[in-house]
Protein backbone atom coordinates (compact mmCIF):
# COMPACT_ATOMS: atom_id res chain seq x y z
CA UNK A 1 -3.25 -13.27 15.63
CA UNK A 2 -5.02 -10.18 15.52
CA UNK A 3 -6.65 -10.75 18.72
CA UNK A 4 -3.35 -12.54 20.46
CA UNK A 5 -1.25 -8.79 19.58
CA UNK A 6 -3.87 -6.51 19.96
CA UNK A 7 -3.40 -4.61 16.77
CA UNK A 8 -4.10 -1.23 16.06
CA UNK A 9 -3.46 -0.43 12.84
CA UNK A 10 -2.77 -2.71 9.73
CA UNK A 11 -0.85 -0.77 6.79
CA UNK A 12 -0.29 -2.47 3.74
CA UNK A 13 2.47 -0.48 0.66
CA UNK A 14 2.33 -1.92 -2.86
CA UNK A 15 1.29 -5.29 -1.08
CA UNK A 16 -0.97 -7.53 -3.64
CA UNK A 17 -4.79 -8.01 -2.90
CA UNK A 18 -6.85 -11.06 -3.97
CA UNK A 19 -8.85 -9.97 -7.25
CA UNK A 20 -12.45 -10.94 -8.24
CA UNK A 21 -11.62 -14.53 -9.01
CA UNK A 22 -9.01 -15.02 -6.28
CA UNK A 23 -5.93 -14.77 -7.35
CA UNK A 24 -2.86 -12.38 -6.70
CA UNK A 25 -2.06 -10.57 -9.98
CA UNK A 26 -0.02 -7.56 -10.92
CA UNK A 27 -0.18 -4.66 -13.22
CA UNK A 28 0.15 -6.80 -16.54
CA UNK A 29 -2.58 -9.49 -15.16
CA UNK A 30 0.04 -12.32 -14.50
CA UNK A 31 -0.04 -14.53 -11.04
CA UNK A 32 2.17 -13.05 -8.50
CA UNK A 33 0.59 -16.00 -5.85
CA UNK A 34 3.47 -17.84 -5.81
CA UNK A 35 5.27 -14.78 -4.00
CA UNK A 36 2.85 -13.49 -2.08
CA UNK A 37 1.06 -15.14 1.14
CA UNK A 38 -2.22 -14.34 1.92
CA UNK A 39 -1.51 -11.66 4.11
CA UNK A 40 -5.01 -9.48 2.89
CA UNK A 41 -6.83 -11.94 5.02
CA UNK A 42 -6.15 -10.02 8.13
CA UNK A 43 -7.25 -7.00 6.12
CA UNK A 44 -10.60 -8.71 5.40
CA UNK A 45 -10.99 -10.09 9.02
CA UNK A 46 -10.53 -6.78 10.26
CA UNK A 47 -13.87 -6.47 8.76
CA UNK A 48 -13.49 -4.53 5.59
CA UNK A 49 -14.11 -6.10 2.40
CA UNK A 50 -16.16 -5.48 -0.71
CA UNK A 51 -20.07 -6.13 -1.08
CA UNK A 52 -20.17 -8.34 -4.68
CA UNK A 53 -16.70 -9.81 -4.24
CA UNK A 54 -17.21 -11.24 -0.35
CA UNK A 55 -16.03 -14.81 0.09
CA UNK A 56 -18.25 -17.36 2.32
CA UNK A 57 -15.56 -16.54 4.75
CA UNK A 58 -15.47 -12.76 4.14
CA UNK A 59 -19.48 -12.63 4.54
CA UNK A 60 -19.61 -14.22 7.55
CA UNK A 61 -16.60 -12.21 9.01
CA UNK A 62 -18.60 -9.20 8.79
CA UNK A 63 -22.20 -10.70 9.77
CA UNK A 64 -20.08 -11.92 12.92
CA UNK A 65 -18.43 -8.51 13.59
CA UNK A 66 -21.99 -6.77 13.05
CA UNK A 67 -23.70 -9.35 15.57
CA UNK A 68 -20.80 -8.33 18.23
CA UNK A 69 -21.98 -4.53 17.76
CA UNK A 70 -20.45 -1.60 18.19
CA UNK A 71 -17.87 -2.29 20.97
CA UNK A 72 -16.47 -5.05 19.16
CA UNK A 73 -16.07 -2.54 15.97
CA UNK A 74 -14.65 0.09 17.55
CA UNK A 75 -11.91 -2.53 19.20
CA UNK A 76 -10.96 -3.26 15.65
CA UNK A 77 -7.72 -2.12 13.58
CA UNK A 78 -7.64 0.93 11.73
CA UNK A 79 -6.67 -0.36 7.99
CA UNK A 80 -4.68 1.90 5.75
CA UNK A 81 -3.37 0.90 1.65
CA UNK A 82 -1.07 2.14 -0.33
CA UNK A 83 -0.96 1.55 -4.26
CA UNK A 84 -0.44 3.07 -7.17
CA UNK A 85 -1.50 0.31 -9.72
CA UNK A 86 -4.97 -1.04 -8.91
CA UNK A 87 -4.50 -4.16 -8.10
CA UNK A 88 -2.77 -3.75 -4.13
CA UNK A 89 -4.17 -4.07 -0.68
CA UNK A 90 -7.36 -1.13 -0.04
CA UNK A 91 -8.04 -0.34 -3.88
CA UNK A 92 -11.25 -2.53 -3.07
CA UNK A 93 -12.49 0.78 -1.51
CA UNK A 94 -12.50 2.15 -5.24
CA UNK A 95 -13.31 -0.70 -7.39
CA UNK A 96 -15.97 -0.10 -9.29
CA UNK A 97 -14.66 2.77 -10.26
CA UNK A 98 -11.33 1.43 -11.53
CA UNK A 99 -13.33 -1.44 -12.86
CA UNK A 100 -14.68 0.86 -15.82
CA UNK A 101 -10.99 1.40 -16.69
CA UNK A 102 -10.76 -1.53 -19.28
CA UNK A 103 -11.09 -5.11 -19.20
CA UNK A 104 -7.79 -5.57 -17.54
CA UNK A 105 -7.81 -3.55 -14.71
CA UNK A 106 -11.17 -4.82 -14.21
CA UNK A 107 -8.93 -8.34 -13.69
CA UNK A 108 -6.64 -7.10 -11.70
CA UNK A 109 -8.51 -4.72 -9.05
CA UNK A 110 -8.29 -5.90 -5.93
CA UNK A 111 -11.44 -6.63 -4.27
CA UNK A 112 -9.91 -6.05 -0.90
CA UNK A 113 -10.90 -2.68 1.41
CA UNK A 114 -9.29 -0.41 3.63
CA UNK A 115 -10.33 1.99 5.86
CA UNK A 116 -8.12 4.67 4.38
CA UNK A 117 -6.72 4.43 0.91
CA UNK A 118 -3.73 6.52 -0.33
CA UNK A 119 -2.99 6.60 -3.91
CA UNK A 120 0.01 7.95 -5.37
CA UNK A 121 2.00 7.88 -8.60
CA UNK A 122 4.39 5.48 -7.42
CA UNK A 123 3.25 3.51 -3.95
CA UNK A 124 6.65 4.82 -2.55
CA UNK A 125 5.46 7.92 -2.15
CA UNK A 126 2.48 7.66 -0.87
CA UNK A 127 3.96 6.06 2.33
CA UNK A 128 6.82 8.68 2.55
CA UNK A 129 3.88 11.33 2.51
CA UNK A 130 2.58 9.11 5.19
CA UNK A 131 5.65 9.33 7.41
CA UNK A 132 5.95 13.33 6.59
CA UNK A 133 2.83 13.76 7.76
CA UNK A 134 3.44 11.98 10.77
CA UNK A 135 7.04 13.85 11.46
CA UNK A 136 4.81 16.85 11.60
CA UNK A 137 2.42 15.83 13.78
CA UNK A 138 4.80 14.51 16.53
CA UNK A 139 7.55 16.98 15.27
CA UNK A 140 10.12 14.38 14.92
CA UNK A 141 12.53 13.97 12.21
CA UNK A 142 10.87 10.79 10.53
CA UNK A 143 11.26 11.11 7.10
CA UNK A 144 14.71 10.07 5.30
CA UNK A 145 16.40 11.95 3.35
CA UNK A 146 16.81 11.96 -0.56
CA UNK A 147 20.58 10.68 -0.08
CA UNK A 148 19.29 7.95 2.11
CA UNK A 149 16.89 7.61 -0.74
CA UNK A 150 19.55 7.01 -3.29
CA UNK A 151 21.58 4.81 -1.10
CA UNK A 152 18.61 2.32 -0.49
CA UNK A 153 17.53 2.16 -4.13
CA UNK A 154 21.67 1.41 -5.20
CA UNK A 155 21.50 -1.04 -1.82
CA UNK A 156 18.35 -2.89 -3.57
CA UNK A 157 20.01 -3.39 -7.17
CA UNK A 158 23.32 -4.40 -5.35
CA UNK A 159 20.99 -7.24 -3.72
CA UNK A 160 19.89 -8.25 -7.14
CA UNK A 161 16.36 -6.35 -7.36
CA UNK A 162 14.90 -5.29 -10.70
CA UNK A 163 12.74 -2.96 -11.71
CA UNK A 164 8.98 -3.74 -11.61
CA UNK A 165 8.36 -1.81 -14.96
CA UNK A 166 11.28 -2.04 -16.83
CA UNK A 167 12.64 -5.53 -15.23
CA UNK A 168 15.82 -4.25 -15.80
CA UNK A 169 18.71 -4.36 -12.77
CA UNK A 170 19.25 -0.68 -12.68
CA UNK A 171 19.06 2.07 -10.07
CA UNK A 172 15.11 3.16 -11.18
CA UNK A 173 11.74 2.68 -9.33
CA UNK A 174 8.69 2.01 -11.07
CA UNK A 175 10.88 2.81 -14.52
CA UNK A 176 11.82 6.41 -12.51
CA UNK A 177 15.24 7.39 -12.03
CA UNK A 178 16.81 7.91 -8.20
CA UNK A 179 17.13 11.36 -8.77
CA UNK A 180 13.12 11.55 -9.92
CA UNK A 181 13.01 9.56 -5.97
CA UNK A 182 15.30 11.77 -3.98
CA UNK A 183 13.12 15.08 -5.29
CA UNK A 184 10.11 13.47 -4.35
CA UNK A 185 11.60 13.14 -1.11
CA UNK A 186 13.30 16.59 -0.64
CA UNK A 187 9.86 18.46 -1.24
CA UNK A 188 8.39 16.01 1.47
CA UNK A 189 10.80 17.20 3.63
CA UNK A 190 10.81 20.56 2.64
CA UNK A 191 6.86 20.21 3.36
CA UNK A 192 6.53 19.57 6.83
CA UNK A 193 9.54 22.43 7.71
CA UNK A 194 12.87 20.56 8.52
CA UNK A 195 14.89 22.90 6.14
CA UNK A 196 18.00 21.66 7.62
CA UNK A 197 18.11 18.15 6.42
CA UNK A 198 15.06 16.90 5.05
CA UNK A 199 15.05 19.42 2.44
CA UNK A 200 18.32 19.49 1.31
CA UNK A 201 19.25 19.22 -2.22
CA UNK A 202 17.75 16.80 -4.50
């Protein structure tokens, strides 16, 4: 597939990442599998993945991408992760690290690499920074604002969504009230210049 659509660029948000042993788990060690399809298999094919934790398949991904050389490499999509737990798509890029965090998280990590790796107090954010930072840069108005923010969040809880933390139906994110949400997003906004919309009141 990655081949048939020519990707570019493969960005994953708060999206799950095969641990040491395998499986999909979230932030309290519990399967998530169930829900989640593979989809960090493109990540690895794209041809980065983690020395210790490489599958057969993974290994011989990357011997095959080294053997191509250089052109073949520099053909191949630009991977970017967002996460804010440990255990999602690209925290393979600080592993080890988070591995010395405890005996759970050292469960949990995902083993699975990215080229770029944003981490942020709550995953949300770190792609909103993500789209700020692209509004400047092509100086269009790409970022929502925080009363779109509050709408979406009341949309999801209308559709029956709970919260990942609390697991409570109510309008919070990661355990963080709307409001906490909308500021994030009004500073955002307020960061990259667009005073007239994107950085109106929280």
């Amino acid at each position: 597939m990655l081949k048939r659509e020519r990707v570019t660029h493969l960005v994953a948000i708060e999206r799950p990442g095969r641990g040491r042993q395998g499986d999909y788990l979230n932030a309290r060690g519990v399967s998530v599998a169930r829900w989640n399809r593979p989809l960090d298999e493109m990540f690895l094919r794209a041809g980065r993945t983690v020395g210790r934790s490489h599958t057969l398949l993974d290994q011989a991904t990357h011997a095959l991408n080294r053997a191509r050389g250089p052109r073949y490499n520099s053909r191949r999509p630009v991977t970017i992760g967002v996460g804010d737990g440990g255990n999602e798509i690209g925290m393979g890029r600080v592993r080890a690290r988070l591995a010395r965090e405890g005996a759970l998280m050292a469960r949990i990590a995902s083993v699975v690499s990215v080229d770029h790796l944003v981490v942020a107090g709550v995953s949300n954010w770190g792609a909103y920074g993500i789209v700020a930072q692209l509004g400047r840069l092509t100086g269009q108005p790409l970022l929502h604002t925080p009363t779109h923010e509050r709408t979406m969040i009341d949309a999801c809880v209308s559709a029956g969504a709970v919260d990942g933390l609390t697991r409570r139906r109510e309008p919070t994110v990661d355990a963080l009230a709307a409001d906490t949400h909308a500021a994030v997003v009004a500073l955002l906004g307020l960061s990259w210049g667009d005073l007239s919309k994107r950085g109106e009141r929280a």
